[in-house]
Protein backbone atom coordinates (compact mmCIF):
# COMPACT_ATOMS: atom_id res chain seq x y z
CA UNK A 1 -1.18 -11.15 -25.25
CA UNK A 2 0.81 -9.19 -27.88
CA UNK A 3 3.76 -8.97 -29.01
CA UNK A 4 6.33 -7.35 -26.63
CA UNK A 5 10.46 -7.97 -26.02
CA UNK A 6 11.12 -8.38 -22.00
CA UNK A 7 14.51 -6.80 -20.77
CA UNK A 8 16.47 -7.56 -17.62
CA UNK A 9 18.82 -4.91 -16.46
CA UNK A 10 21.05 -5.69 -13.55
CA UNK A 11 21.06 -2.00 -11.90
CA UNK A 12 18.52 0.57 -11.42
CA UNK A 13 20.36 3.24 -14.05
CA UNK A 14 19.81 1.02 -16.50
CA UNK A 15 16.26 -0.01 -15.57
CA UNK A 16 15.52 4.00 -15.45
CA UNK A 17 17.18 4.15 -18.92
CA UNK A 18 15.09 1.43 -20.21
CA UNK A 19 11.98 3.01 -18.56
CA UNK A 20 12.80 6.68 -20.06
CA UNK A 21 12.64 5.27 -23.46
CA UNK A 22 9.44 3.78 -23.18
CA UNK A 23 9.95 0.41 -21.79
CA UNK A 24 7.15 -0.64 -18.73
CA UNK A 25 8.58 -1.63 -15.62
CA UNK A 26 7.19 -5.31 -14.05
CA UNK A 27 7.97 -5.98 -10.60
CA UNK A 28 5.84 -8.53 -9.12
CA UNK A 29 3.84 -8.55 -12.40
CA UNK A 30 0.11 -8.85 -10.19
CA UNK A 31 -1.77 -6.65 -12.25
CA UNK A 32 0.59 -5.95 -15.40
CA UNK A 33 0.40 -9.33 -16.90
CA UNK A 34 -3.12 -10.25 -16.09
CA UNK A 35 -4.51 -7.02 -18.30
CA UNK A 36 -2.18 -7.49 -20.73
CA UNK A 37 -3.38 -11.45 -20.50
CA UNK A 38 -6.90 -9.60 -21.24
CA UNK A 39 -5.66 -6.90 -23.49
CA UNK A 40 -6.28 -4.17 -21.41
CA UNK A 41 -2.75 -3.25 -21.81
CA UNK A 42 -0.04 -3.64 -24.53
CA UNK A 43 3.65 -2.53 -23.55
CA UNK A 44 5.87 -3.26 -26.49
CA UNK A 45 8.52 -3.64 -24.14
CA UNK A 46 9.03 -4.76 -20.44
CA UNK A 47 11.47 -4.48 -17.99
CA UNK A 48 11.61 -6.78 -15.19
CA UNK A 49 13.38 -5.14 -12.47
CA UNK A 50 13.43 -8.82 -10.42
CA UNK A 51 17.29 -8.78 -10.79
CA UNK A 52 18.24 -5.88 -9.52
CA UNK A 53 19.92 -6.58 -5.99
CA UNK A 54 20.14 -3.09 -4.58
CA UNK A 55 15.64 -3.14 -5.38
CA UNK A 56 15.62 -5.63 -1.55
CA UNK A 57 16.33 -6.03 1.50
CA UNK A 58 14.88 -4.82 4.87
CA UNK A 59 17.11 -2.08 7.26
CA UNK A 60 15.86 -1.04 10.44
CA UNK A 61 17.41 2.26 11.37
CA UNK A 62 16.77 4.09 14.38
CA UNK A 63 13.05 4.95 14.50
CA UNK A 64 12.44 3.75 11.09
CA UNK A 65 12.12 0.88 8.27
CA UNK A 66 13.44 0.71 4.84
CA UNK A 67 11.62 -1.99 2.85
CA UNK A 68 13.48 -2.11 -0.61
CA UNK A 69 10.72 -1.87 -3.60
CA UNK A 70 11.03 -5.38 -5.05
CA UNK A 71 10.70 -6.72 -1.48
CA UNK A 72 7.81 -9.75 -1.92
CA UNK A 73 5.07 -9.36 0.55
CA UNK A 74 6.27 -12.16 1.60
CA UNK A 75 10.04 -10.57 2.32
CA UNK A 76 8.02 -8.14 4.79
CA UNK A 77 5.80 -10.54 6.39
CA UNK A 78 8.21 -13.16 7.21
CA UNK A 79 10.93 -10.30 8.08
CA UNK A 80 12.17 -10.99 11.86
CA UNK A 81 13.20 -7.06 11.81
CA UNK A 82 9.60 -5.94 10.38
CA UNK A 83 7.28 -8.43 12.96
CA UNK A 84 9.60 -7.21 16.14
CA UNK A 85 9.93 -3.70 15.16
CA UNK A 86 6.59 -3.10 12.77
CA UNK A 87 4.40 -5.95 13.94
CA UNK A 88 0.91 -4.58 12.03
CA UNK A 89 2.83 -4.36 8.65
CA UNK A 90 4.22 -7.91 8.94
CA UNK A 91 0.42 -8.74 9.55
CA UNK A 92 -0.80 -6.43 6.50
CA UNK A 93 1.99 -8.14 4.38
CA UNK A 94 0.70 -11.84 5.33
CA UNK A 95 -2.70 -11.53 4.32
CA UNK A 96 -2.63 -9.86 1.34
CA UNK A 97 -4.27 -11.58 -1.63
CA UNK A 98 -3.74 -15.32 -1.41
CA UNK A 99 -0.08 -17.50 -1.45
CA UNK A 100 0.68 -16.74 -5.46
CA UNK A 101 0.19 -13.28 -4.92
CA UNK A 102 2.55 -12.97 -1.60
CA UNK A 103 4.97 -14.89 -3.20
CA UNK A 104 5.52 -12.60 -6.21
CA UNK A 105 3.71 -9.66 -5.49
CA UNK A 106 5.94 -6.74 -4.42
CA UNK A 107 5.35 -3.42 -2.09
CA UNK A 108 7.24 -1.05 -4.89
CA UNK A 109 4.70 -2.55 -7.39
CA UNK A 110 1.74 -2.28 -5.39
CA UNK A 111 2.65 1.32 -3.90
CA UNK A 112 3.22 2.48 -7.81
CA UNK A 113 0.17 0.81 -8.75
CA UNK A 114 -2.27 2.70 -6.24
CA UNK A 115 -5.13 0.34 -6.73
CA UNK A 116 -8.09 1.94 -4.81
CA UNK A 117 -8.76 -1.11 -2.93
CA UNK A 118 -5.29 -2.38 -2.45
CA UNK A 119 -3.21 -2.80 1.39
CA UNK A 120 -0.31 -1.27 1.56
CA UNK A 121 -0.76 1.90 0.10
CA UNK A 122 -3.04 2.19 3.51
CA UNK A 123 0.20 1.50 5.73
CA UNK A 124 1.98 4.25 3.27
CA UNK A 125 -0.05 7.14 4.24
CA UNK A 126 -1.01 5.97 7.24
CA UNK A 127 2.52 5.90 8.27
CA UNK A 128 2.91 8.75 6.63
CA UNK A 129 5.73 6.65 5.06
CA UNK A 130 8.69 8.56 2.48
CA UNK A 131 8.36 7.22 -0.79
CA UNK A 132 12.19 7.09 -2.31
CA UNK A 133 12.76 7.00 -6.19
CA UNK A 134 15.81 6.92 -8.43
CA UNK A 135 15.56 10.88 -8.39
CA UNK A 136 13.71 12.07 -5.08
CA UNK A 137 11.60 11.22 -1.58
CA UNK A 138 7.70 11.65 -1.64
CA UNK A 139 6.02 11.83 1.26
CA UNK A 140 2.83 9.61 1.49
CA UNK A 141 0.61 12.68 1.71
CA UNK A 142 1.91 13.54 -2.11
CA UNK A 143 2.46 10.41 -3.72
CA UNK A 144 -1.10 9.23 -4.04
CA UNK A 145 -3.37 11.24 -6.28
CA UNK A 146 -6.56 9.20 -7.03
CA UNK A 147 -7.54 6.18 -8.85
CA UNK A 148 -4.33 4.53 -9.96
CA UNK A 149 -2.68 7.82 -10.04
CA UNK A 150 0.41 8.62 -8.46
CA UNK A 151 3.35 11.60 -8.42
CA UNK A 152 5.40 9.03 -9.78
CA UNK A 153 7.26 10.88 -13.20
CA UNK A 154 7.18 8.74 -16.63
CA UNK A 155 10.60 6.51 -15.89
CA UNK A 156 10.67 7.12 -12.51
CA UNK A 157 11.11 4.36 -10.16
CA UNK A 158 10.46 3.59 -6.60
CA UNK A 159 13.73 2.16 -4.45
CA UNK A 160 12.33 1.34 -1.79
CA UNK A 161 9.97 2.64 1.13
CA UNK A 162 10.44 3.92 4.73
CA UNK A 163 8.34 3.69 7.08
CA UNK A 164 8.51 5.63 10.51
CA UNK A 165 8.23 3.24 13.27
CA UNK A 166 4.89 3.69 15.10
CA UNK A 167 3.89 3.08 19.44
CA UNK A 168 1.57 0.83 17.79
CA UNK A 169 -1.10 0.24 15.08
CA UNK A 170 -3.34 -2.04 13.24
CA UNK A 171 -4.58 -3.00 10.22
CA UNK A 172 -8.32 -4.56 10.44
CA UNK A 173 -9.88 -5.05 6.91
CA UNK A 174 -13.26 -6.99 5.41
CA UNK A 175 -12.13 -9.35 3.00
CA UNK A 176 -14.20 -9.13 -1.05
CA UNK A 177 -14.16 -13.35 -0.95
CA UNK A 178 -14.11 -13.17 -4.67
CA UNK A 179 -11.00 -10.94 -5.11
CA UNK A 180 -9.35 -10.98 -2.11
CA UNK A 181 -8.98 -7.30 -1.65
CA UNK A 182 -10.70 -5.79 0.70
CA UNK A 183 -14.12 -4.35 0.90
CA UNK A 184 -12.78 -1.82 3.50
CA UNK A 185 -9.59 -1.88 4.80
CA UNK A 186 -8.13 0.67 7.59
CA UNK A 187 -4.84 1.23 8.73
CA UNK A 188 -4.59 3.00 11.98
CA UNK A 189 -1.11 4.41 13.58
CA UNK A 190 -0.53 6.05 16.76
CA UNK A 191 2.83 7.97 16.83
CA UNK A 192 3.79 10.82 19.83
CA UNK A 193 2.64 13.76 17.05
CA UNK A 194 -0.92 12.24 17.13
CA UNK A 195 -3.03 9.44 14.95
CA UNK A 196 -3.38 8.82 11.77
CA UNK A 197 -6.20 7.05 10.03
CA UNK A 198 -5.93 5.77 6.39
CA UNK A 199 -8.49 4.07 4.59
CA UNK A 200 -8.34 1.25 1.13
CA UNK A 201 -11.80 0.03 -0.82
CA UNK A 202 -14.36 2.52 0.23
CA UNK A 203 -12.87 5.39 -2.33
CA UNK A 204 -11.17 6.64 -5.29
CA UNK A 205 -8.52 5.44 -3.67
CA UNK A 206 -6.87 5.77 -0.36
CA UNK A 207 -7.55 8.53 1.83
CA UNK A 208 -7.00 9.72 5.69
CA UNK A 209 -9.97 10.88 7.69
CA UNK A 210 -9.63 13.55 9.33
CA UNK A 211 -12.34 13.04 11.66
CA UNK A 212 -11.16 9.92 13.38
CA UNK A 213 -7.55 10.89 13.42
CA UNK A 214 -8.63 14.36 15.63
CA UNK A 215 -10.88 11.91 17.73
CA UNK A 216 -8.24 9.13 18.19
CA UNK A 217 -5.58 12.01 18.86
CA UNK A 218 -7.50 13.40 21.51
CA UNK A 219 -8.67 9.96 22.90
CA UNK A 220 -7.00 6.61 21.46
CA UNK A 221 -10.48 4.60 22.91
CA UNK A 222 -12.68 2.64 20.47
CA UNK A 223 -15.62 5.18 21.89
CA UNK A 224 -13.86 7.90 20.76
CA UNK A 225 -13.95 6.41 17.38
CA UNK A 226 -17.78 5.13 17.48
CA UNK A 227 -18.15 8.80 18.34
CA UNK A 228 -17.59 10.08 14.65
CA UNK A 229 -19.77 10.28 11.85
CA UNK A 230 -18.55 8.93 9.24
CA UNK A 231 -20.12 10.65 5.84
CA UNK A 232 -21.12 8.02 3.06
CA UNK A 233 -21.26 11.26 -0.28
CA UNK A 234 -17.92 10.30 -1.87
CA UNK A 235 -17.93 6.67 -1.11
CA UNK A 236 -17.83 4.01 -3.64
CA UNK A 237 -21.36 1.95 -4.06
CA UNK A 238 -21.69 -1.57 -6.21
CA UNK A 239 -22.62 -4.26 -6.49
CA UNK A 240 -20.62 -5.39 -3.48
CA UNK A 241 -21.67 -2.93 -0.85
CA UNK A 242 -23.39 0.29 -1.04
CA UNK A 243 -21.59 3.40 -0.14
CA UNK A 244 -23.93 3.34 3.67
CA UNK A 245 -22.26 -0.28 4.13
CA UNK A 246 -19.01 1.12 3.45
CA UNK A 247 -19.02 4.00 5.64
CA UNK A 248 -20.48 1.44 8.59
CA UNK A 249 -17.47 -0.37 7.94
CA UNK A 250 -15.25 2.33 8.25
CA UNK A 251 -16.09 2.66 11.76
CA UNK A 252 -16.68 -0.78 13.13
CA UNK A 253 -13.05 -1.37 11.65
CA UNK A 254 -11.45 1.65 13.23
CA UNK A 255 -12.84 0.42 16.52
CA UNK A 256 -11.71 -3.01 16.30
CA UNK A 257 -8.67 -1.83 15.19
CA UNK A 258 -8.32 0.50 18.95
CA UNK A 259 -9.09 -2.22 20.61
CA UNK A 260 -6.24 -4.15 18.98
CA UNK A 261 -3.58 -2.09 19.40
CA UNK A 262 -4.74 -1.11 23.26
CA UNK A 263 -4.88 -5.42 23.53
């Protein structure tokens, strides 16, 4: 590593202070710290945002969850609020990377991240979650832009995350052994305005299909889903799977996902 001076405010107005003058925020520190182990990355200064209080916590309002953004995944999948009222995001949350990672690995960091193969920005759009900063509310369908790219401001910070309350979804990914994320992971979500279908690892980052969402809308059956053709042009290909594998997976997940949530 280089150099760099680490600073702990105690409230987010002084973490977005720090941040506006050039200071990089660390939440669960995941991906910061290993490229700056491999000097990939050299903030001169950090600010760890782990002590700031009003960053947790877990409120269940009517129809909806707020998941605070230095909630570990942990926090969410061990929540008794988010398995009774948000079962499939407790489940996403518990099987996310391996122990070290749930145990400091946090949503805000991961959502502000956008890593194209991570989880949860998967249950963000396909939630069609609000994204809440220090200045504003995103909606998912904004916030992500492409690879690591977000509508995220320089010093802007995510608070925390709600989440509309679904009838019921699933998660249903293919695990990369080596890395633990996931080769293809999809996120479906049934709410009374129709389906939504959000896909991690098969992209430039996480996208909805608009395919199986009008298919699942119309008929929420895994046939309906083996129905659609799922197009392999702008899907990644390497040395893990090609971009045909990928698209394959899309569907076989988005079944076995229907089937899940119908039990």
């Amino acid at each position: 590593m280089y150099a760099f001076t680490l600073e702990r405010p105690a409230s987010v107005a002084d973490a977005v202070q720090l941040a506006g003058a050039g200071g990089k925020p660390l939440a669960g520190g995941q991906t910061l710290l290993a490229s700056m182990k491999l000097r990939l990355s050299a903030p001169e200064q950090l600010v760890d945002l782990s002590g700031i209080a009003e960053l947790t916590g877990i409120k269940k309002d009517a129809g909806s969850l707020t998941i605070g953004a230095m909630s570990r995944h942990l926090d969410v999948a061990n929540s008794p609020e988010v398995k009774a009222a948000y079962p499939a995001l407790a489940d996403l949350a518990s099987r996310i990377g391996d122990r070290q990672v749930r145990a400091m690995g946090t949503i805000g960091g991961s959502v502000a991240n956008n890593d194209p193969a991570a989880c949860y920005p998967s249950a963000v759009l396909g939630s069609a979650a609000t994204v809440i900063t220090n200045k504003r509310e995103i909606a998912a369908d904004d916030f992500f832009q492409g690879l690591f790219t977000t509508a995220l401001e320089d010093g802007e910070l995510i608070t925390a995350i709600r989440f509309p309350i679904p009838k019921r979804a699933v998660y249903e990914k293919l695990r990369q052994k080596a890395s633990h994320f996931p080769l293809v992971g999809v996120f479906v979500a049934q709410y009374d305005s129709g389906v939504r279908v959000a896909v991690t690892g098969a992209g430039n980052g996480v996208f909805r299909h608009s395919g199986l969402e009008d298919a699942l809308t119309k008929s929420f059956t895994p046939e309906a889903a083996a129905a659609v053709k799922i197009e392999s042009g702008e899907l990644n290909s390497d040395l893990h799977a090609s971009a045909a594998y990928r698209a394959n997976l899309i569907s076989v997940l988005t079944q076995r996902a229907v089937k899940s949530a119908l039990g």
